[in-house]
ModelCIF file with pLDDT and N, C-alpha, C, O atoms, coordinates in Angstrom:
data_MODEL
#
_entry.id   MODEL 
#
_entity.id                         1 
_entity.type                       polymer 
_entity.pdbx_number_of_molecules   1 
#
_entity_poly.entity_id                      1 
_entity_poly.type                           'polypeptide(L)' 
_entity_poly.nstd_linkage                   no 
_entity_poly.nstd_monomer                   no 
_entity_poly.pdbx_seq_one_letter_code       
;(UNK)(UNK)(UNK)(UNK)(UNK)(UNK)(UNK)(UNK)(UNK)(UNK)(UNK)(UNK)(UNK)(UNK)(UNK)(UNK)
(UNK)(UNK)(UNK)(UNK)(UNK)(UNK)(UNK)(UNK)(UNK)(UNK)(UNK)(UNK)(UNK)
;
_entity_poly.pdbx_seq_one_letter_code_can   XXXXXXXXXXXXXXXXXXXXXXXXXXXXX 
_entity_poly.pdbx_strand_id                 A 
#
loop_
_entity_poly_seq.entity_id 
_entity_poly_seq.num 
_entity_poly_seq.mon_id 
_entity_poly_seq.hetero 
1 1  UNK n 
1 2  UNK n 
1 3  UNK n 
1 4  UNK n 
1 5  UNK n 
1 6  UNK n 
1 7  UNK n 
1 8  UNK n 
1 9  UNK n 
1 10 UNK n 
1 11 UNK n 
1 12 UNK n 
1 13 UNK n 
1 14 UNK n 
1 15 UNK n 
1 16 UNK n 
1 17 UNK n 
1 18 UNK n 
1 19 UNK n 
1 20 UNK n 
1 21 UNK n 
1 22 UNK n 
1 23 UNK n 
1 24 UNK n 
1 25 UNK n 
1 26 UNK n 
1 27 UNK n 
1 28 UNK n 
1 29 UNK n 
#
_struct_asym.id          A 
_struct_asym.entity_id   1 
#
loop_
_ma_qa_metric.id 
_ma_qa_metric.mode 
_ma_qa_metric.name 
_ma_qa_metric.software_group_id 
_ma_qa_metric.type 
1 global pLDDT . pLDDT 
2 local  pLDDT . pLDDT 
#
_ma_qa_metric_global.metric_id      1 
_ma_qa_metric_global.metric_value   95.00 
_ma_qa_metric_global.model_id       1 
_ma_qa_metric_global.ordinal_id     1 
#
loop_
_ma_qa_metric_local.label_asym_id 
_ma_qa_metric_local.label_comp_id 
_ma_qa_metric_local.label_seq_id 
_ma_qa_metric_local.metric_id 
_ma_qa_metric_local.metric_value 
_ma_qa_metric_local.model_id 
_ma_qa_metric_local.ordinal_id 
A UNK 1  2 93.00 1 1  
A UNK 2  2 93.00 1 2  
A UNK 3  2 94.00 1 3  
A UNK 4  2 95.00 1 4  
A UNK 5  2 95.00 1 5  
A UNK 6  2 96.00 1 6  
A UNK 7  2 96.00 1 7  
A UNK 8  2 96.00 1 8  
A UNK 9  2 96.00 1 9  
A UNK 10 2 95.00 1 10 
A UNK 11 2 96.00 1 11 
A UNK 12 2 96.00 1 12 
A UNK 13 2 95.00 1 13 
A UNK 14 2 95.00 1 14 
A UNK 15 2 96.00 1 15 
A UNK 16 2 95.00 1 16 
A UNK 17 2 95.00 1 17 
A UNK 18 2 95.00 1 18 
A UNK 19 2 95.00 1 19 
A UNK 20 2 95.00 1 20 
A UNK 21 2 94.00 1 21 
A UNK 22 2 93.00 1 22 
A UNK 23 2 95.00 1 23 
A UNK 24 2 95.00 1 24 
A UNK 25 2 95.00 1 25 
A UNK 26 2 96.00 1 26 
A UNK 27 2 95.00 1 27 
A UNK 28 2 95.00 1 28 
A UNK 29 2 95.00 1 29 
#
loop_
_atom_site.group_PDB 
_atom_site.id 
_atom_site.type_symbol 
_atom_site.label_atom_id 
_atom_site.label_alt_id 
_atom_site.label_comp_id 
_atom_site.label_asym_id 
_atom_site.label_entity_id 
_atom_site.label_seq_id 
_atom_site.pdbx_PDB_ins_code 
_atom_site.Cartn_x 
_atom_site.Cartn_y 
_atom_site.Cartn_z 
_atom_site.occupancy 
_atom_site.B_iso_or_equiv 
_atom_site.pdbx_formal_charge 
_atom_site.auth_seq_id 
_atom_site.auth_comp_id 
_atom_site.auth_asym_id 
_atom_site.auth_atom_id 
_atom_site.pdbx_PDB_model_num 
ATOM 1   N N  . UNK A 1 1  ? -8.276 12.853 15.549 1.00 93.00 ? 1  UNK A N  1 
ATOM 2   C CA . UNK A 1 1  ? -7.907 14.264 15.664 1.00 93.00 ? 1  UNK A CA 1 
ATOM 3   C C  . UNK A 1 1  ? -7.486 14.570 17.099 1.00 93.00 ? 1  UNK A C  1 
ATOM 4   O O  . UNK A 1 1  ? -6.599 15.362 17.419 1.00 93.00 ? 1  UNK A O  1 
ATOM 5   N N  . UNK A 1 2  ? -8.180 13.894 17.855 1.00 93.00 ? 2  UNK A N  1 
ATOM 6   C CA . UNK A 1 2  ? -7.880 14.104 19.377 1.00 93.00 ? 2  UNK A CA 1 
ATOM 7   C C  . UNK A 1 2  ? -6.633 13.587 19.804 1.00 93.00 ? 2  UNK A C  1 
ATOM 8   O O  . UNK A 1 2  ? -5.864 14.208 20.539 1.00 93.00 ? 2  UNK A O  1 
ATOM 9   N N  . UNK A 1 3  ? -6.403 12.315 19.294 1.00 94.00 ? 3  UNK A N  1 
ATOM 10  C CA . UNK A 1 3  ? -5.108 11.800 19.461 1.00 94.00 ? 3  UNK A CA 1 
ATOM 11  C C  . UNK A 1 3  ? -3.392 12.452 18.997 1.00 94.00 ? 3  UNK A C  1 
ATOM 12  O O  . UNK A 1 3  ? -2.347 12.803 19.545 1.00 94.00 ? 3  UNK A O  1 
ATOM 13  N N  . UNK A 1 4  ? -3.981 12.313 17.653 1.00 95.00 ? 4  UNK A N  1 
ATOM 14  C CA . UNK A 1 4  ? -3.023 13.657 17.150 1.00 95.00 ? 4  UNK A CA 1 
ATOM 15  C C  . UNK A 1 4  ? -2.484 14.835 17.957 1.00 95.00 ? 4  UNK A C  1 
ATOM 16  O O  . UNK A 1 4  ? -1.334 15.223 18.162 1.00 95.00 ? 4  UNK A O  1 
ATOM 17  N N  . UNK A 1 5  ? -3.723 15.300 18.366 1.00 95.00 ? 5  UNK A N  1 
ATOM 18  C CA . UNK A 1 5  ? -3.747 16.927 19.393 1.00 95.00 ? 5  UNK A CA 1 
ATOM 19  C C  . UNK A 1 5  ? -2.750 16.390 20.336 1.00 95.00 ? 5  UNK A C  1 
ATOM 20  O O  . UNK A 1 5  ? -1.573 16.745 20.386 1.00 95.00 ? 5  UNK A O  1 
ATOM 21  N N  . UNK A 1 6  ? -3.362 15.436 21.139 1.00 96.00 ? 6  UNK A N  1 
ATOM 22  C CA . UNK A 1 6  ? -2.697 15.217 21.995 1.00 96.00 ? 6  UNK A CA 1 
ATOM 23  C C  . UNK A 1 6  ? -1.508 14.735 22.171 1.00 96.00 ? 6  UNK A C  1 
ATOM 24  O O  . UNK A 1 6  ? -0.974 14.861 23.273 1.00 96.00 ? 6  UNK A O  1 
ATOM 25  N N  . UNK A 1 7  ? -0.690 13.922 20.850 1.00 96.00 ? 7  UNK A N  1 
ATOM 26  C CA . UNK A 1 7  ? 0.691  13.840 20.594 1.00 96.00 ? 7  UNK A CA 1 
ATOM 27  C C  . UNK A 1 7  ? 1.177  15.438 20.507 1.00 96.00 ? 7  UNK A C  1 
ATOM 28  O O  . UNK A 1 7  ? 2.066  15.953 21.185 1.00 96.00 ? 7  UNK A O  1 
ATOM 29  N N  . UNK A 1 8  ? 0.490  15.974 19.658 1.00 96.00 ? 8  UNK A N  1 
ATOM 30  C CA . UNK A 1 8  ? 1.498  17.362 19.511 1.00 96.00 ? 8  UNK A CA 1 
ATOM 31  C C  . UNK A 1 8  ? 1.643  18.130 20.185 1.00 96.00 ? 8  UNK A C  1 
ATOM 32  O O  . UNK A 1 8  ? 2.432  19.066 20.061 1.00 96.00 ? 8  UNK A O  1 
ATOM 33  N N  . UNK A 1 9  ? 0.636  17.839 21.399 1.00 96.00 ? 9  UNK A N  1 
ATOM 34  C CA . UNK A 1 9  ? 1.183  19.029 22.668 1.00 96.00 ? 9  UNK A CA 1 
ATOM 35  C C  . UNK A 1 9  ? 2.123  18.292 23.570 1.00 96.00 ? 9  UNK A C  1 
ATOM 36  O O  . UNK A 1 9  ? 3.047  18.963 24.030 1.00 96.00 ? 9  UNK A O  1 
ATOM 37  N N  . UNK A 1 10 ? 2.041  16.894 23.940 1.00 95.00 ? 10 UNK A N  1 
ATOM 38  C CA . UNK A 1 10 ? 3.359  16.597 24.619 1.00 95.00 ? 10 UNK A CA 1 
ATOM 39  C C  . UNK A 1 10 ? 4.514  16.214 24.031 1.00 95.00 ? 10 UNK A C  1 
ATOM 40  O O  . UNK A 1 10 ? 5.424  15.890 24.794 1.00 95.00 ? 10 UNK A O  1 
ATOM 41  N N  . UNK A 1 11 ? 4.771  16.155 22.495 1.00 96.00 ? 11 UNK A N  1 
ATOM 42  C CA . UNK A 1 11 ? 5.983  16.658 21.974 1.00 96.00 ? 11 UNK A CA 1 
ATOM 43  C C  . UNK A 1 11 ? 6.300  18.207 22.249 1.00 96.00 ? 11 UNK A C  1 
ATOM 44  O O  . UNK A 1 11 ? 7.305  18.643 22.811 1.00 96.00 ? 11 UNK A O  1 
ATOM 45  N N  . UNK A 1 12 ? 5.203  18.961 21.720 1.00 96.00 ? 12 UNK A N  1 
ATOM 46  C CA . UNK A 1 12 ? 5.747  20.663 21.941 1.00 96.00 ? 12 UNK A CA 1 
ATOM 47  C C  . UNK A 1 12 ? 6.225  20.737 23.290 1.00 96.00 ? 12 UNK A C  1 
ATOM 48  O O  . UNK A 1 12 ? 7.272  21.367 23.442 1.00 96.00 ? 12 UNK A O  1 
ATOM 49  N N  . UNK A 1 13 ? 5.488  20.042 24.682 1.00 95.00 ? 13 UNK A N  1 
ATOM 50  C CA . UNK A 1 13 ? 5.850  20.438 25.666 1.00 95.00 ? 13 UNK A CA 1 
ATOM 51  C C  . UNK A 1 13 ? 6.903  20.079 26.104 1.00 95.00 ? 13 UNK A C  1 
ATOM 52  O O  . UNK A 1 13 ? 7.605  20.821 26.790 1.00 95.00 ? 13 UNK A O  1 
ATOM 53  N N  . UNK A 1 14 ? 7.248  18.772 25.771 1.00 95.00 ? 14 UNK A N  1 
ATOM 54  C CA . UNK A 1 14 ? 8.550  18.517 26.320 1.00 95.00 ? 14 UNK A CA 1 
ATOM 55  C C  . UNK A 1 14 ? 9.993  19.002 25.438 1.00 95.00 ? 14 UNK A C  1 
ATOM 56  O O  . UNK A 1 14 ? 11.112 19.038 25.950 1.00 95.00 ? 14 UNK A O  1 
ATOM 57  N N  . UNK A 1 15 ? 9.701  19.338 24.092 1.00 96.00 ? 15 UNK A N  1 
ATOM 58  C CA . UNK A 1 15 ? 10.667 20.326 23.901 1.00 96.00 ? 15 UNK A CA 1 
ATOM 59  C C  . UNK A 1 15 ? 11.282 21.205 24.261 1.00 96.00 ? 15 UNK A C  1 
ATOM 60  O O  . UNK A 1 15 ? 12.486 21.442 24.354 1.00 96.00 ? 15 UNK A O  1 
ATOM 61  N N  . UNK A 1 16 ? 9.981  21.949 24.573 1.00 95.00 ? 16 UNK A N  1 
ATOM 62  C CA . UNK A 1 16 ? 10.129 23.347 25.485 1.00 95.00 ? 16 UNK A CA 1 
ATOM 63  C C  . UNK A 1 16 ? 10.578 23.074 26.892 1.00 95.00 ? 16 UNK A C  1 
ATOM 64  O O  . UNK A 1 16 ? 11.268 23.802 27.607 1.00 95.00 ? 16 UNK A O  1 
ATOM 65  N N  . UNK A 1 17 ? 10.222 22.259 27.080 1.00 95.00 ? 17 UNK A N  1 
ATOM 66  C CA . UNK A 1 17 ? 11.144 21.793 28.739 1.00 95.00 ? 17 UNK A CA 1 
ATOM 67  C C  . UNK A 1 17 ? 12.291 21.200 28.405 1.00 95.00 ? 17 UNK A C  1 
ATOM 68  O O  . UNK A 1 17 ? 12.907 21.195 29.470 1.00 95.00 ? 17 UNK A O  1 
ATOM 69  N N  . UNK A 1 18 ? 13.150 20.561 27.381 1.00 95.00 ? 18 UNK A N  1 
ATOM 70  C CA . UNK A 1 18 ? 14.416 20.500 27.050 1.00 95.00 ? 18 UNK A CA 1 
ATOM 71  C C  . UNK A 1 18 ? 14.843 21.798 27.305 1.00 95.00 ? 18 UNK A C  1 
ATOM 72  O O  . UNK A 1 18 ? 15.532 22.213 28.237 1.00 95.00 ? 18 UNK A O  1 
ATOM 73  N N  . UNK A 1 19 ? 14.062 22.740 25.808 1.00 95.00 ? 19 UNK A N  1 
ATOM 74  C CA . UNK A 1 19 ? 14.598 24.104 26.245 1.00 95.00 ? 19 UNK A CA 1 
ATOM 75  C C  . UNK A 1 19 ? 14.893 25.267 27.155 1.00 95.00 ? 19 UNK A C  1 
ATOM 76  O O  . UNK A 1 19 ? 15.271 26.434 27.054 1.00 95.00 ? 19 UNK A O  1 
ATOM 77  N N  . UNK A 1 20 ? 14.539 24.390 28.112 1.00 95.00 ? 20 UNK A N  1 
ATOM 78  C CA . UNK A 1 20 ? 14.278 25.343 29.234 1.00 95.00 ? 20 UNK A CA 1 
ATOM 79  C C  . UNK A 1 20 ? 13.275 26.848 29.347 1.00 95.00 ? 20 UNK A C  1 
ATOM 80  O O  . UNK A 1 20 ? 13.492 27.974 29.794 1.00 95.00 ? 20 UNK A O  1 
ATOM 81  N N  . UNK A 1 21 ? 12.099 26.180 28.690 1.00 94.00 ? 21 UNK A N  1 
ATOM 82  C CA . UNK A 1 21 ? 10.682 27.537 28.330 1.00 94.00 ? 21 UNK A CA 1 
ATOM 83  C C  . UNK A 1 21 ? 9.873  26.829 29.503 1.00 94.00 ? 21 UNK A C  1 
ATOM 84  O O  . UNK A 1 21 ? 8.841  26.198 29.272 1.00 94.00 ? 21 UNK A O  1 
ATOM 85  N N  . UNK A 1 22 ? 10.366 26.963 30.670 1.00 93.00 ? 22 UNK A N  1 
ATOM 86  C CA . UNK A 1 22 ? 8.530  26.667 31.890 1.00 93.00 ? 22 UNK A CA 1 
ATOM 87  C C  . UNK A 1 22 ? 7.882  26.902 31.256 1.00 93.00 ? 22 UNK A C  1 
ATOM 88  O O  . UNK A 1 22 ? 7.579  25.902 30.605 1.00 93.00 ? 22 UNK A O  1 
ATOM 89  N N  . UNK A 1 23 ? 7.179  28.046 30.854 1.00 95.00 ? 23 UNK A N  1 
ATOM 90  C CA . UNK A 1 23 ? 5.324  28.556 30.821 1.00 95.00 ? 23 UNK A CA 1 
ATOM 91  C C  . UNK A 1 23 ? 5.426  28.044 29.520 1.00 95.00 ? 23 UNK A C  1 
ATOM 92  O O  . UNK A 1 23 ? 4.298  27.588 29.331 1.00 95.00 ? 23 UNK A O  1 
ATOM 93  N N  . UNK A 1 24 ? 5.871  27.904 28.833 1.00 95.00 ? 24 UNK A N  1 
ATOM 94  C CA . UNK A 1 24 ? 5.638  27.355 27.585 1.00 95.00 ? 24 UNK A CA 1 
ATOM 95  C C  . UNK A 1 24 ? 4.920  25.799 27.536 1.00 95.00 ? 24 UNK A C  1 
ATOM 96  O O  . UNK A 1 24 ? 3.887  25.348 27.039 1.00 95.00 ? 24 UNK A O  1 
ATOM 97  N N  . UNK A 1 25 ? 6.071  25.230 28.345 1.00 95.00 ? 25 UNK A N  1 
ATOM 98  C CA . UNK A 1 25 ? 5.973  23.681 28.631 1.00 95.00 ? 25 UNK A CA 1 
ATOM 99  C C  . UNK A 1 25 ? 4.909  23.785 29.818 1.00 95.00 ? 25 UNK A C  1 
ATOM 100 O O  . UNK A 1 25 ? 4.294  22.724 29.707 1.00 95.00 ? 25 UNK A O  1 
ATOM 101 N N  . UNK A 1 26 ? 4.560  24.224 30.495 1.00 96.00 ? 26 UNK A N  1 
ATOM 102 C CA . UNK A 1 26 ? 3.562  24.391 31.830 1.00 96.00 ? 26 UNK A CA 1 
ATOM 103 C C  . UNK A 1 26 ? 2.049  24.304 30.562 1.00 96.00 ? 26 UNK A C  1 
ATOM 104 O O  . UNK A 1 26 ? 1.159  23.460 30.668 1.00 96.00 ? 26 UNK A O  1 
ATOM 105 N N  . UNK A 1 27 ? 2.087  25.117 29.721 1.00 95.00 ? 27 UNK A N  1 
ATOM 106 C CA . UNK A 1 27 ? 1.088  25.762 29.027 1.00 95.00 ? 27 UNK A CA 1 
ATOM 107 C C  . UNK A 1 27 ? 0.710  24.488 27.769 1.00 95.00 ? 27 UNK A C  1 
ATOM 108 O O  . UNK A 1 27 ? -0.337 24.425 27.125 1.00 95.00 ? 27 UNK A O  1 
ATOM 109 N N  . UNK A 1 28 ? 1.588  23.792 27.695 1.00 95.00 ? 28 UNK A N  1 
ATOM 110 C CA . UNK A 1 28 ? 1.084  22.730 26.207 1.00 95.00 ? 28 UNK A CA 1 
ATOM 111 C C  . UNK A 1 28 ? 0.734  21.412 27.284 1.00 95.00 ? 28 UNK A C  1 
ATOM 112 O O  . UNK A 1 28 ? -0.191 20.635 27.048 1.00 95.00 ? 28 UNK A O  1 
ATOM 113 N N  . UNK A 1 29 ? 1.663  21.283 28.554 1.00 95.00 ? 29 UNK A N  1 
ATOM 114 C CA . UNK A 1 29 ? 0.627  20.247 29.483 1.00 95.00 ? 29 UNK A CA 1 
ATOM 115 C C  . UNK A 1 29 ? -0.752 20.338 29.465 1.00 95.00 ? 29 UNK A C  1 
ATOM 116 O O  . UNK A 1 29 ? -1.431 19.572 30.148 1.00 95.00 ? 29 UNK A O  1 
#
């Protein structure tokens, strides 16, 4: 479960830093 978690926040985050969302991507780091 932890592992998981932790894939899906540095996929979300680096999406959001494709997208150009800082606090977004600042915030799923």
């Amino acid at each position: 479960i932890g592992c998981l978690g932790t894939a899906a926040a540095l996929t979300y985050g680096l999406y959001c830093f494709h997208r150009g969302q800082s606090q977004r991507s600042q915030l799923m780091m």
